[in-house]
PDB file of N, CA and C in Angstrom:
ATOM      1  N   UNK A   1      88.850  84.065 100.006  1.00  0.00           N
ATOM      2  CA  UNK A   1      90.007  84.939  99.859  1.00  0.00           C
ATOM      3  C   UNK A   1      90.994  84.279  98.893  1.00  0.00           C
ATOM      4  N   UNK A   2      91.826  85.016  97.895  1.00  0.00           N
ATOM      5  CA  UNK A   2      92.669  84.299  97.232  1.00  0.00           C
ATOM      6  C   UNK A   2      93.662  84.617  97.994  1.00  0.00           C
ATOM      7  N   UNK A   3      94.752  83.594  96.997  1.00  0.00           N
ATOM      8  CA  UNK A   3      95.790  83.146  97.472  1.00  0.00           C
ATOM      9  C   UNK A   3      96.798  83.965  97.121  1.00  0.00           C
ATOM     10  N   UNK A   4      97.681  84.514  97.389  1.00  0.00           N
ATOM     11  CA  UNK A   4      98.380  85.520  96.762  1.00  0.00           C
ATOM     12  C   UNK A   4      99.507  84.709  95.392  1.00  0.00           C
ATOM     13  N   UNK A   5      99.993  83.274  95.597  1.00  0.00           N
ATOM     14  CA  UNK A   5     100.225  82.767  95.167  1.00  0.00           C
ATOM     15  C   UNK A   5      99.414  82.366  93.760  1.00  0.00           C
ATOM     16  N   UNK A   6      98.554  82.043  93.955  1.00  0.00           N
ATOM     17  CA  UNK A   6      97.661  81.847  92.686  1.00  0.00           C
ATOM     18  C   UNK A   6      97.516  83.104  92.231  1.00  0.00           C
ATOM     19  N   UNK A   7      97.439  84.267  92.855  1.00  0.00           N
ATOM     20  CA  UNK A   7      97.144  85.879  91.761  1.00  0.00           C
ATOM     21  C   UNK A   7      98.364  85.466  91.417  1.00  0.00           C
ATOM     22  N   UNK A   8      99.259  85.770  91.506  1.00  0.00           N
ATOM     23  CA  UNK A   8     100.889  86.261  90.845  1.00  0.00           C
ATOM     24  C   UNK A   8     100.999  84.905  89.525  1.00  0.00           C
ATOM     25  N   UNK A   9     100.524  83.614  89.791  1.00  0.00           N
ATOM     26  CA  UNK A   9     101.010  82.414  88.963  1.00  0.00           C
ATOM     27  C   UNK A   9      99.544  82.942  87.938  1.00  0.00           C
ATOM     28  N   UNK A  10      98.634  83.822  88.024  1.00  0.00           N
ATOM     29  CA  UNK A  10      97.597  83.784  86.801  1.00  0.00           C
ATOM     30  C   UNK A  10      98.239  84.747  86.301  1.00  0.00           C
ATOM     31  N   UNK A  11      98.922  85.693  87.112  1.00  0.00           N
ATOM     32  CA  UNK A  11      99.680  87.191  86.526  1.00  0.00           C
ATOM     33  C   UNK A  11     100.610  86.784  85.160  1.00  0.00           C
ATOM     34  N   UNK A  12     101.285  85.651  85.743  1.00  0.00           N
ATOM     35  CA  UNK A  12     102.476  85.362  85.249  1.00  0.00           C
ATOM     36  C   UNK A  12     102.775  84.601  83.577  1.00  0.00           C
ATOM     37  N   UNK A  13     101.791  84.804  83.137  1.00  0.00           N
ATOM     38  CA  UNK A  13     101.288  84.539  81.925  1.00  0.00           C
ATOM     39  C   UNK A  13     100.862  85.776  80.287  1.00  0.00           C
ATOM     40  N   UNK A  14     101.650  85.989  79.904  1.00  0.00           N
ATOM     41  CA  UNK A  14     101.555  86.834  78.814  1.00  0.00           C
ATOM     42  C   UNK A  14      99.789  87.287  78.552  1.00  0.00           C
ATOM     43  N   UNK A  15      99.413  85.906  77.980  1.00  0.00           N
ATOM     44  CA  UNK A  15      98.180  85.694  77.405  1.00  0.00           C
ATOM     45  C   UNK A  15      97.117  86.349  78.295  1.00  0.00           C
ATOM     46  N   UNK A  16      97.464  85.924  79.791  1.00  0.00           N
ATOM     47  CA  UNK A  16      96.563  85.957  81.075  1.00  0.00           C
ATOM     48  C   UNK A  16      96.731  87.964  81.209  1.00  0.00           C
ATOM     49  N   UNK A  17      97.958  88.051  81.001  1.00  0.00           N
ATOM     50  CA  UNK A  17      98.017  89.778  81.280  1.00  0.00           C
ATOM     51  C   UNK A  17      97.322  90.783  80.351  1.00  0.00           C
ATOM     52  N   UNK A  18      97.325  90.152  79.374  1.00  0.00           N
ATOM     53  CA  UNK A  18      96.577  90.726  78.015  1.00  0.00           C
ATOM     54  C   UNK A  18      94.890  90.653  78.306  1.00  0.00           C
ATOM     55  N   UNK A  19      94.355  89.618  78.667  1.00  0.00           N
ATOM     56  CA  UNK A  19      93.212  89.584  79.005  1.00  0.00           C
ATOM     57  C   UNK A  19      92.784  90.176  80.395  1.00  0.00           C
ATOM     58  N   UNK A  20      93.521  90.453  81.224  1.00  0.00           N
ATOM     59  CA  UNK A  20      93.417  91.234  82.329  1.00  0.00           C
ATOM     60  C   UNK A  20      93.049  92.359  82.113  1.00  0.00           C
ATOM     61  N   UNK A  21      93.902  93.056  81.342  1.00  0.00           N
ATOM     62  CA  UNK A  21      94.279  94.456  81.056  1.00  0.00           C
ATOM     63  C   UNK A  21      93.034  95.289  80.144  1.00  0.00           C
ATOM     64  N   UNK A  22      92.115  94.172  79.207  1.00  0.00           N
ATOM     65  CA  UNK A  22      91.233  94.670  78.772  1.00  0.00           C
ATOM     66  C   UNK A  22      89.814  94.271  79.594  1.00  0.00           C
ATOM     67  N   UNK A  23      89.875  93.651  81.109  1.00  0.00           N
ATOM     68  CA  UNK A  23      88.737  93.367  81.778  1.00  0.00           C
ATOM     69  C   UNK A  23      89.024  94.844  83.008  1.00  0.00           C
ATOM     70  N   UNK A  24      90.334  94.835  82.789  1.00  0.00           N
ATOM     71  CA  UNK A  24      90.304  95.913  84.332  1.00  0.00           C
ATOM     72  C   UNK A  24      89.878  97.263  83.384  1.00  0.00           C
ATOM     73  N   UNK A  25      89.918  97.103  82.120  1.00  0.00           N
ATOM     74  CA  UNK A  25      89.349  98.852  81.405  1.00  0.00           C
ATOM     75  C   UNK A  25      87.981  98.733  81.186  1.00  0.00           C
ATOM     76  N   UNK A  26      87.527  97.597  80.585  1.00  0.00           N
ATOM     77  CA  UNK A  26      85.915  97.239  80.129  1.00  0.00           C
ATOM     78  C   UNK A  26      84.909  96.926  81.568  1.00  0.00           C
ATOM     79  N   UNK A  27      85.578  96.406  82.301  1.00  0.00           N
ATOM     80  CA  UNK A  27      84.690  95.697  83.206  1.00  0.00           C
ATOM     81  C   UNK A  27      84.131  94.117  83.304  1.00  0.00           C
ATOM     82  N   UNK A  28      83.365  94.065  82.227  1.00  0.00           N
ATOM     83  CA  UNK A  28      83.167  92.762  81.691  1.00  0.00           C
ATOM     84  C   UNK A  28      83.194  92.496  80.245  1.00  0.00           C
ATOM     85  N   UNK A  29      83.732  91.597  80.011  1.00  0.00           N
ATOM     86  CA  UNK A  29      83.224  90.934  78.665  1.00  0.00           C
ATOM     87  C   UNK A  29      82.784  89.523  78.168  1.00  0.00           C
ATOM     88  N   UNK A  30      82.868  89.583  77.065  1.00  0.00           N
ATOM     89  CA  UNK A  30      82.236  87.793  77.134  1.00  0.00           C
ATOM     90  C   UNK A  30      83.541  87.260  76.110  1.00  0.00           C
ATOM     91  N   UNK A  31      83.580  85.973  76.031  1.00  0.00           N
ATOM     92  CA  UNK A  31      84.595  85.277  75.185  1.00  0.00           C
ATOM     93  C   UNK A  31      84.915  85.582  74.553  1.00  0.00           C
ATOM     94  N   UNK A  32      83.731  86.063  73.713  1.00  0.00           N
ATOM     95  CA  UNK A  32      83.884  86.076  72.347  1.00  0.00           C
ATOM     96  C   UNK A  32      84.630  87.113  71.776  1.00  0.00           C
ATOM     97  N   UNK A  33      84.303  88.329  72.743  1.00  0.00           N
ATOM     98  CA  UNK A  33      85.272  89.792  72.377  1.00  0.00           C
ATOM     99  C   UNK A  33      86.549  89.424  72.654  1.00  0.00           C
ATOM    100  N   UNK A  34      87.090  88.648  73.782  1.00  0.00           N
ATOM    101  CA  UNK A  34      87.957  88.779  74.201  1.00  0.00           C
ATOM    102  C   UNK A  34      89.118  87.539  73.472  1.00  0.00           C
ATOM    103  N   UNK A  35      88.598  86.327  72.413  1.00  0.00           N
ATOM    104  CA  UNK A  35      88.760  86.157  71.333  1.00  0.00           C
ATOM    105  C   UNK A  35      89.522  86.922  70.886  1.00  0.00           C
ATOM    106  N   UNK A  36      88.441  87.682  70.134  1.00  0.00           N
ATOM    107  CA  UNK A  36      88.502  88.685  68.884  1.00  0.00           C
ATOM    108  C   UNK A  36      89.596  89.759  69.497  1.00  0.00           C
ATOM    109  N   UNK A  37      89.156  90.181  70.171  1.00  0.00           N
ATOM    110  CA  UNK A  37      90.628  90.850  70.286  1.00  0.00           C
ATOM    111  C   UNK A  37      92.195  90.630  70.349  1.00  0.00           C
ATOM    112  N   UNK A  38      92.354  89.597  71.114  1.00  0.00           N
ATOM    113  CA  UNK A  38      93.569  88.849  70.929  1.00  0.00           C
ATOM    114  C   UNK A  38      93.582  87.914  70.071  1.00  0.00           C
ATOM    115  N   UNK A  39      92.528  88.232  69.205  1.00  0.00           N
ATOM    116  CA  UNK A  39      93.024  87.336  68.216  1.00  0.00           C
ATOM    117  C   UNK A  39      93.725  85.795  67.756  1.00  0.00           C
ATOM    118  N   UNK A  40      92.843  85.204  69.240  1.00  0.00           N
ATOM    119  CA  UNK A  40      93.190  83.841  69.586  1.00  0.00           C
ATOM    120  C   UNK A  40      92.246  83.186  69.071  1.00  0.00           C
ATOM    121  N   UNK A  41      92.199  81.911  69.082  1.00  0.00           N
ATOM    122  CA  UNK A  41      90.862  80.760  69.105  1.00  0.00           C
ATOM    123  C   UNK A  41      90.616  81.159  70.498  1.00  0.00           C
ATOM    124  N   UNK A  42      88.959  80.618  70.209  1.00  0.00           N
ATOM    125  CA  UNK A  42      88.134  80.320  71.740  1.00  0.00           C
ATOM    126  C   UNK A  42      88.608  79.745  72.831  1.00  0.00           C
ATOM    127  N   UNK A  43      88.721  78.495  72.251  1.00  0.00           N
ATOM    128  CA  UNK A  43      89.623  77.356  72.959  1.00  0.00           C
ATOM    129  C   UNK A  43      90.844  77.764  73.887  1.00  0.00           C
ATOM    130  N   UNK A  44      91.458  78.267  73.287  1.00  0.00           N
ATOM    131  CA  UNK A  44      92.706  78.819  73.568  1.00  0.00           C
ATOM    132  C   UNK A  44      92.758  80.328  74.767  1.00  0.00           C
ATOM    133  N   UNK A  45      91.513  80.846  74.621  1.00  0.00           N
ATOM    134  CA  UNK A  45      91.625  81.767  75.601  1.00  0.00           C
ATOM    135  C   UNK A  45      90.437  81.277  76.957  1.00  0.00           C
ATOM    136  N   UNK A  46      89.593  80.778  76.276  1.00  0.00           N
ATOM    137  CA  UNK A  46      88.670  79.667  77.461  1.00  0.00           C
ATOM    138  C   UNK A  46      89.654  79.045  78.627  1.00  0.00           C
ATOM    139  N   UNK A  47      90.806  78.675  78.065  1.00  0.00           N
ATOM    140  CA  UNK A  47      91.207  77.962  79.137  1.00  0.00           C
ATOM    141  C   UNK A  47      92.385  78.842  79.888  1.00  0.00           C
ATOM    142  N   UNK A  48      93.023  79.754  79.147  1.00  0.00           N
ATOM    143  CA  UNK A  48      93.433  80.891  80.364  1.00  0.00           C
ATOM    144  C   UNK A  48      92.498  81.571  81.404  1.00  0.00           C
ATOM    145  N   UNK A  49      91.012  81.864  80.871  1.00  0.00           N
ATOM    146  CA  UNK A  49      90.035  82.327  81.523  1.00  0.00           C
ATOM    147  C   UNK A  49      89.737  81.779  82.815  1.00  0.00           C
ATOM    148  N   UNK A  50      89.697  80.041  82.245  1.00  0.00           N
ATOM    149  CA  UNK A  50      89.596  79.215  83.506  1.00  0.00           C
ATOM    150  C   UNK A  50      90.313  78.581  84.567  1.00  0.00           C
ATOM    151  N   UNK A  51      91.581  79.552  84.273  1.00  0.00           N
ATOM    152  CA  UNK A  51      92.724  79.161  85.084  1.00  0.00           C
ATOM    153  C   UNK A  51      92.549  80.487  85.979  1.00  0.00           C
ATOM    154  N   UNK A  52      92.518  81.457  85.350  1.00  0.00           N
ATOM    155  CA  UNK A  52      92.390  82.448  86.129  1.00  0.00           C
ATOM    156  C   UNK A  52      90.762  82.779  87.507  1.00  0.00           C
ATOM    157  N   UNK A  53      89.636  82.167  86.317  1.00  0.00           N
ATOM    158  CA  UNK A  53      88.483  81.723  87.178  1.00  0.00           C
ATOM    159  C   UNK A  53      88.417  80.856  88.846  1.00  0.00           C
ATOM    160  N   UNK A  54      89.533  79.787  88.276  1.00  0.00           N
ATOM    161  CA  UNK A  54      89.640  78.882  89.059  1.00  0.00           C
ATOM    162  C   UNK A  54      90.590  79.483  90.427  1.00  0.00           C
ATOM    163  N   UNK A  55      91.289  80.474  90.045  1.00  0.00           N
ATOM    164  CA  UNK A  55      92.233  81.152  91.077  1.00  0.00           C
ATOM    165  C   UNK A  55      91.372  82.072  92.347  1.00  0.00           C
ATOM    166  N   UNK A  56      90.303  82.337  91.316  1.00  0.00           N
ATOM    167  CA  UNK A  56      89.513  83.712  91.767  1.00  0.00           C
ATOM    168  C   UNK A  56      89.917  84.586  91.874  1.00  0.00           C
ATOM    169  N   UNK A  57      90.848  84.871  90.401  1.00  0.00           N
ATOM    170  CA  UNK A  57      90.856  86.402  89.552  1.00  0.00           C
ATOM    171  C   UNK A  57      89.268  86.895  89.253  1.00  0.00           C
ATOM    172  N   UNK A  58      88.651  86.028  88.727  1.00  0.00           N
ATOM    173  CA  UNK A  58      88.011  86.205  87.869  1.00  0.00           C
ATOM    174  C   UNK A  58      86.758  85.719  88.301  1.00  0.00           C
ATOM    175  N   UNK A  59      85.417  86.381  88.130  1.00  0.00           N
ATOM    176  CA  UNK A  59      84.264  85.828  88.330  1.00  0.00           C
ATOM    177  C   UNK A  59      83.503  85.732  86.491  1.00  0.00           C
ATOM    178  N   UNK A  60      82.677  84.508  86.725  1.00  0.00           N
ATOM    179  CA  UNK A  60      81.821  84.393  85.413  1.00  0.00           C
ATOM    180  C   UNK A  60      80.799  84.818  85.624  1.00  0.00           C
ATOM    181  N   UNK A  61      79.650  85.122  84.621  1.00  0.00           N
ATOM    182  CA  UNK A  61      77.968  85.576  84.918  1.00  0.00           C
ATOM    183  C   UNK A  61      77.790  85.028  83.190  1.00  0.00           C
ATOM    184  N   UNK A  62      76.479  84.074  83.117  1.00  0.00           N
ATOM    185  CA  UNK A  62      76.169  83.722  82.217  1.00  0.00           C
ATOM    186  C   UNK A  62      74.773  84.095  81.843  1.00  0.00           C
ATOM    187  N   UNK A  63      74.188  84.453  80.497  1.00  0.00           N
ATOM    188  CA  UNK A  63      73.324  85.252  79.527  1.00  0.00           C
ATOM    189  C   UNK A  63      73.131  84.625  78.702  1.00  0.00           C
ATOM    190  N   UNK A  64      72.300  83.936  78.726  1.00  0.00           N
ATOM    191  CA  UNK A  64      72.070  82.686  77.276  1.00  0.00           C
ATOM    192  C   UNK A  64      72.661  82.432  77.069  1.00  0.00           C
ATOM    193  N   UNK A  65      73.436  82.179  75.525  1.00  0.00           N
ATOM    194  CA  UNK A  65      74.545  81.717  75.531  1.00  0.00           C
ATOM    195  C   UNK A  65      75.810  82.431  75.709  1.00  0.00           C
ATOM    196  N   UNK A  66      75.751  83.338  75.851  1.00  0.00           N
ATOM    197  CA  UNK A  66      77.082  84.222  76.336  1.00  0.00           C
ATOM    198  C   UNK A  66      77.669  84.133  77.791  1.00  0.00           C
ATOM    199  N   UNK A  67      78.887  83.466  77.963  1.00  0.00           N
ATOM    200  CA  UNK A  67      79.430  83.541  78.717  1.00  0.00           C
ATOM    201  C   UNK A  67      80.240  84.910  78.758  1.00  0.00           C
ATOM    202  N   UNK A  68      80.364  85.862  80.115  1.00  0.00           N
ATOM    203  CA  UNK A  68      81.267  86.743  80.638  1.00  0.00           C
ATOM    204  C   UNK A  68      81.784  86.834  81.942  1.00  0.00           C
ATOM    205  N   UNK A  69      83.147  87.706  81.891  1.00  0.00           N
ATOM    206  CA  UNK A  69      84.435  87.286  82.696  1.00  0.00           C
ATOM    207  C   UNK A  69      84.394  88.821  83.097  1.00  0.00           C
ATOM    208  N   UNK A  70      84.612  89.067  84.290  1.00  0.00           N
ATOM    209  CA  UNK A  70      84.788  90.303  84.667  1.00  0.00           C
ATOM    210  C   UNK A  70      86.030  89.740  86.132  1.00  0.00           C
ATOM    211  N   UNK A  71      86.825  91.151  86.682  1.00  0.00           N
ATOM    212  CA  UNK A  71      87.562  90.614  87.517  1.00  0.00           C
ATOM    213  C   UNK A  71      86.399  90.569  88.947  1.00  0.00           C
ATOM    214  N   UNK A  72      87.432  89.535  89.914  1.00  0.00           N
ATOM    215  CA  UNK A  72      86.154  89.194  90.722  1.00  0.00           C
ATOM    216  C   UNK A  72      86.042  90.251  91.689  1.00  0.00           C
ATOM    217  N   UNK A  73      84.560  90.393  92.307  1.00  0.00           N
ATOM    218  CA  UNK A  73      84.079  91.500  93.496  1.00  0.00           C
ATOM    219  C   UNK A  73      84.882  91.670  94.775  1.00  0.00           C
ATOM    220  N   UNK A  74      85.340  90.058  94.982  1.00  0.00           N
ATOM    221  CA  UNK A  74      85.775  89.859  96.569  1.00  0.00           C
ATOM    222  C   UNK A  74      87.314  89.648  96.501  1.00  0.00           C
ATOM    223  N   UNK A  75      88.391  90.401  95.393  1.00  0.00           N
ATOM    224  CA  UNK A  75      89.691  90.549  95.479  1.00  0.00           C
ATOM    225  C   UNK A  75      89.906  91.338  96.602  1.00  0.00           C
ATOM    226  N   UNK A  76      90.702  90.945  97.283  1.00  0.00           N
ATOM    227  CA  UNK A  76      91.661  91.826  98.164  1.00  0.00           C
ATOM    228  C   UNK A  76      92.261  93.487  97.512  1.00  0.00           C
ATOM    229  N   UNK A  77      91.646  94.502  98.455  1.00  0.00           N
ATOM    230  CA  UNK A  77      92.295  95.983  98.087  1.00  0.00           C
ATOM    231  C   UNK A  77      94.109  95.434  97.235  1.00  0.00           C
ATOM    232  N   UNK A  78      94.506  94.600  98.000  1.00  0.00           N
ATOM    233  CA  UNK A  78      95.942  95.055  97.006  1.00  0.00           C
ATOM    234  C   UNK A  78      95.882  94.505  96.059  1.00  0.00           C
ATOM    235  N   UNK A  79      95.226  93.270  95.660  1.00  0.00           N
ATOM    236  CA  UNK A  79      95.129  92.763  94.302  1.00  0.00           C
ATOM    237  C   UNK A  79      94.752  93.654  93.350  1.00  0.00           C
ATOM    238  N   UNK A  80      93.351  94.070  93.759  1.00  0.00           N
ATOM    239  CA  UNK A  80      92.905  95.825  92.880  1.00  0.00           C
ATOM    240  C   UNK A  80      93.782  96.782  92.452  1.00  0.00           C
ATOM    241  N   UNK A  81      94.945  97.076  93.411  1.00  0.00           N
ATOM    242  CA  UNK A  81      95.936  97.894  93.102  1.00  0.00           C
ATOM    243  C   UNK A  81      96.868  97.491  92.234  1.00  0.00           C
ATOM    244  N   UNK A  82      97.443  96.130  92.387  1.00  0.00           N
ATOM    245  CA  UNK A  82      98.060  95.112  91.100  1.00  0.00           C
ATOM    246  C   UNK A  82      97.622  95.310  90.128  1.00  0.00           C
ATOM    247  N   UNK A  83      96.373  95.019  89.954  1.00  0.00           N
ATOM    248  CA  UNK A  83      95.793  94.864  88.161  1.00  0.00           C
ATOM    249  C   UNK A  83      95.632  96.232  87.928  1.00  0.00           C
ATOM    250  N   UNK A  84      95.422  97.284  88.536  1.00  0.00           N
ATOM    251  CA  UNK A  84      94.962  98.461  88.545  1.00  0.00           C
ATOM    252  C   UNK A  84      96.428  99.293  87.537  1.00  0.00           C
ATOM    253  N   UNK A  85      97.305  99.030  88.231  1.00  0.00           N
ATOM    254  CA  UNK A  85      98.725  99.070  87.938  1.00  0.00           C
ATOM    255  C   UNK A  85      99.020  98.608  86.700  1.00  0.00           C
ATOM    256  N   UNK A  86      98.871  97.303  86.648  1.00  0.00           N
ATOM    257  CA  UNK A  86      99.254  96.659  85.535  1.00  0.00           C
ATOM    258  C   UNK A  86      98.241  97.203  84.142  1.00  0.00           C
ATOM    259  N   UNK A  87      97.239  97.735  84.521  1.00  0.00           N
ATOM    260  CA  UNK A  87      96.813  98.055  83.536  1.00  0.00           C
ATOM    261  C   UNK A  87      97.442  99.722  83.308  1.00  0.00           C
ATOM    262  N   UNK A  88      97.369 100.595  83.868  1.00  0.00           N
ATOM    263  CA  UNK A  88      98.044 101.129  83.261  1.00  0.00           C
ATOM    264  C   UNK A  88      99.418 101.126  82.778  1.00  0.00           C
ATOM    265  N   UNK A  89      99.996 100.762  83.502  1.00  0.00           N
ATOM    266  CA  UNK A  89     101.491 100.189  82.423  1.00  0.00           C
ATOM    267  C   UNK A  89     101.320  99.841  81.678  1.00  0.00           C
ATOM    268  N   UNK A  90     100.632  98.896  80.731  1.00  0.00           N
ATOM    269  CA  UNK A  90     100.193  98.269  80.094  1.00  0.00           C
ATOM    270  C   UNK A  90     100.177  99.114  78.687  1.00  0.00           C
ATOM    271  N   UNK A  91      99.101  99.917  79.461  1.00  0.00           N
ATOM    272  CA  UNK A  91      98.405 101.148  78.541  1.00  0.00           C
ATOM    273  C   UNK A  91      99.074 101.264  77.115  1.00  0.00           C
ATOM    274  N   UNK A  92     100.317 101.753  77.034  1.00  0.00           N
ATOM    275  CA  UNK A  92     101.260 102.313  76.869  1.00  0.00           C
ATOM    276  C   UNK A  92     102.100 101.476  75.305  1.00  0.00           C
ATOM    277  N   UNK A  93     102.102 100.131  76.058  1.00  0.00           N
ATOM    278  CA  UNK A  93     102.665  98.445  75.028  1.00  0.00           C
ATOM    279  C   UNK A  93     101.781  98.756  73.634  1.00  0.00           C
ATOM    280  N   UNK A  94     102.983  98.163  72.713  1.00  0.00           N
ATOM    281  CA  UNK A  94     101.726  97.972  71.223  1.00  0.00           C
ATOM    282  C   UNK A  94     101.181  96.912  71.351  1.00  0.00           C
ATOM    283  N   UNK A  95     101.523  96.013  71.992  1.00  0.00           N
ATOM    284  CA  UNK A  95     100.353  94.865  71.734  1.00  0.00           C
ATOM    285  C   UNK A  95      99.114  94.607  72.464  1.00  0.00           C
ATOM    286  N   UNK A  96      98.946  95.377  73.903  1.00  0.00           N
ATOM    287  CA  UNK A  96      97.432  95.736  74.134  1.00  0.00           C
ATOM    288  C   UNK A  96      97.215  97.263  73.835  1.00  0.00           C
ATOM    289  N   UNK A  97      97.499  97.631  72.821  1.00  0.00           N
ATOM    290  CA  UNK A  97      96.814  98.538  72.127  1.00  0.00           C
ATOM    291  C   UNK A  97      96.311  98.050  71.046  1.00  0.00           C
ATOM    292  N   UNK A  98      96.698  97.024  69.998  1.00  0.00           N
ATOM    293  CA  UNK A  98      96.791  96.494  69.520  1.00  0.00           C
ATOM    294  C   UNK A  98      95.022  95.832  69.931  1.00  0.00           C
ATOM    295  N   UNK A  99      95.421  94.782  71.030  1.00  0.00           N
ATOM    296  CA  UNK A  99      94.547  94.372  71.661  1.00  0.00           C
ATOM    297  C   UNK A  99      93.151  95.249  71.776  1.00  0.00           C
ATOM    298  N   UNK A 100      93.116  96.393  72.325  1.00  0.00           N
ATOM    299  CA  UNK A 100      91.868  97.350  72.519  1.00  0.00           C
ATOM    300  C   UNK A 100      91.323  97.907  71.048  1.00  0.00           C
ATOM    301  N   UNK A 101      92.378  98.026  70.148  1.00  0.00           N
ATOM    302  CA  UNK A 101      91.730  98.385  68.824  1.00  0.00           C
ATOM    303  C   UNK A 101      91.000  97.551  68.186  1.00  0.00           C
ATOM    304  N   UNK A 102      91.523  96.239  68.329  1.00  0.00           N
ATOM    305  CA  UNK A 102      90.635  95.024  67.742  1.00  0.00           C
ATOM    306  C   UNK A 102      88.985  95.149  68.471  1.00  0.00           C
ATOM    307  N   UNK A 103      89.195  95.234  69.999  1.00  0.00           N
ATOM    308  CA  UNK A 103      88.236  94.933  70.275  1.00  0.00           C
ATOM    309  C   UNK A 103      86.781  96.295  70.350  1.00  0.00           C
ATOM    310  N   UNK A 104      87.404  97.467  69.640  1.00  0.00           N
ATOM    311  CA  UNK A 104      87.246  98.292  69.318  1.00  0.00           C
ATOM    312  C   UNK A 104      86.481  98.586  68.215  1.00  0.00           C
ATOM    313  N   UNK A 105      87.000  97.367  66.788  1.00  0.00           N
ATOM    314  CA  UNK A 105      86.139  97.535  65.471  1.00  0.00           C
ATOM    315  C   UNK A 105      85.558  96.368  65.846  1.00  0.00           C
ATOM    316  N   UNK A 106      85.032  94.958  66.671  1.00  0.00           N
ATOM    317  CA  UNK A 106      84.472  94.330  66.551  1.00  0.00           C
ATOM    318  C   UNK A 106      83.179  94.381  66.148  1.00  0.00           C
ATOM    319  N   UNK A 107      83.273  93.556  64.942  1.00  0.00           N
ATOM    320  CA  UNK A 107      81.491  93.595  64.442  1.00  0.00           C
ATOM    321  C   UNK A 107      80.881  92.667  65.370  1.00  0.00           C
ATOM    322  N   UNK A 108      79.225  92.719  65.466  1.00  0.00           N
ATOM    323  CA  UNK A 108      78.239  92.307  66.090  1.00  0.00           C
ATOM    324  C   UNK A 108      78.372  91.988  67.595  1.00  0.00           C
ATOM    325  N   UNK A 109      79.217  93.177  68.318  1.00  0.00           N
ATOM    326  CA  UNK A 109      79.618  92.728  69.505  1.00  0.00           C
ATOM    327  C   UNK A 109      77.968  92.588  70.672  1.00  0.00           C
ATOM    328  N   UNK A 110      78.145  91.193  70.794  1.00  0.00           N
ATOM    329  CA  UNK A 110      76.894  91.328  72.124  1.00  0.00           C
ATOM    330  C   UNK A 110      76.188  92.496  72.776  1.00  0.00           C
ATOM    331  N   UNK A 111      75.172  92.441  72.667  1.00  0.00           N
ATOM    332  CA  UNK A 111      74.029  93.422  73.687  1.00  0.00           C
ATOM    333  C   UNK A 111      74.174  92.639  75.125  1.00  0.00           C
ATOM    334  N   UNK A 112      74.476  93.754  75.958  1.00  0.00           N
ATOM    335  CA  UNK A 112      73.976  93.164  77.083  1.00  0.00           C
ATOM    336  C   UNK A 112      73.350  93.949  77.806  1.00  0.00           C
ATOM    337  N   UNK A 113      72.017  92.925  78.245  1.00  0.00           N
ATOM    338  CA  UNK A 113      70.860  92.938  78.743  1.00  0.00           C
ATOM    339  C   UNK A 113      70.748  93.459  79.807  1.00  0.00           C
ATOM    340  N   UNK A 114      71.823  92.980  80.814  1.00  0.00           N
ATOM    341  CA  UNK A 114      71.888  93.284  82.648  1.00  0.00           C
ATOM    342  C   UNK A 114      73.523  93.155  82.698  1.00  0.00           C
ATOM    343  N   UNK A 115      73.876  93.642  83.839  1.00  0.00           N
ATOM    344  CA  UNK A 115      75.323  92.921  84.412  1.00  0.00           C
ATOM    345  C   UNK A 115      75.374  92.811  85.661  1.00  0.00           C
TER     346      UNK A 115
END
């Protein structure tokens, strides 16, 4: 079970809300889109990922070399309703629109196999 404390302190992060907001619409993705869309280095969003991983926002599933981040199965109903929320508010902002358009023209975005 998470901590309600740790959801709100992964919430509480610009970077972390931006990447939320395009996992609670997509479902899953892998780094690399989620990169490219925010338009970060790897590095740089790897380790929001794994802050949020580490909270258990977030579950990983790995595919050769593709790592992907989807939000996790065993959140609490109100956490669901949080991000659920937050994403649509969200909706609305230019900068995860911004965000979804990028990840929108991405060239050679991953096949995936199973999820």
């Amino acid at each position: 079970m998470i901590n309600s404390n740790d959801f709100f302190d992964a919430l509480s992060d610009e970077t972390r809300r931006r990447l939320l907001a395009l996992l609670v619409r997509d479902d899953e993705l892998c780094v690399c889109e989620l990169s490219y869309a925010l338009d970060m280095p790897q590095p740089k969003v790897s380790r929001h990922l794994a802050v949020m991983r580490e909270s258990g926002v977030l579950s990983v599933r790995r595919e050769g070399l593709w790592v992907y981040y989807r939000i996790h199965s065993l959140l609490p109903a109100w956490a669901y309703r949080i991000l659920d929320q937050m994403g649509q508010g969200c909706s609305a902002l230019a900068i995860f629109q911004a965000d979804r358009k990028r990840l929108k023209e991405m060239p050679n975005r991953p096949v995936r196999c199973c999820a």
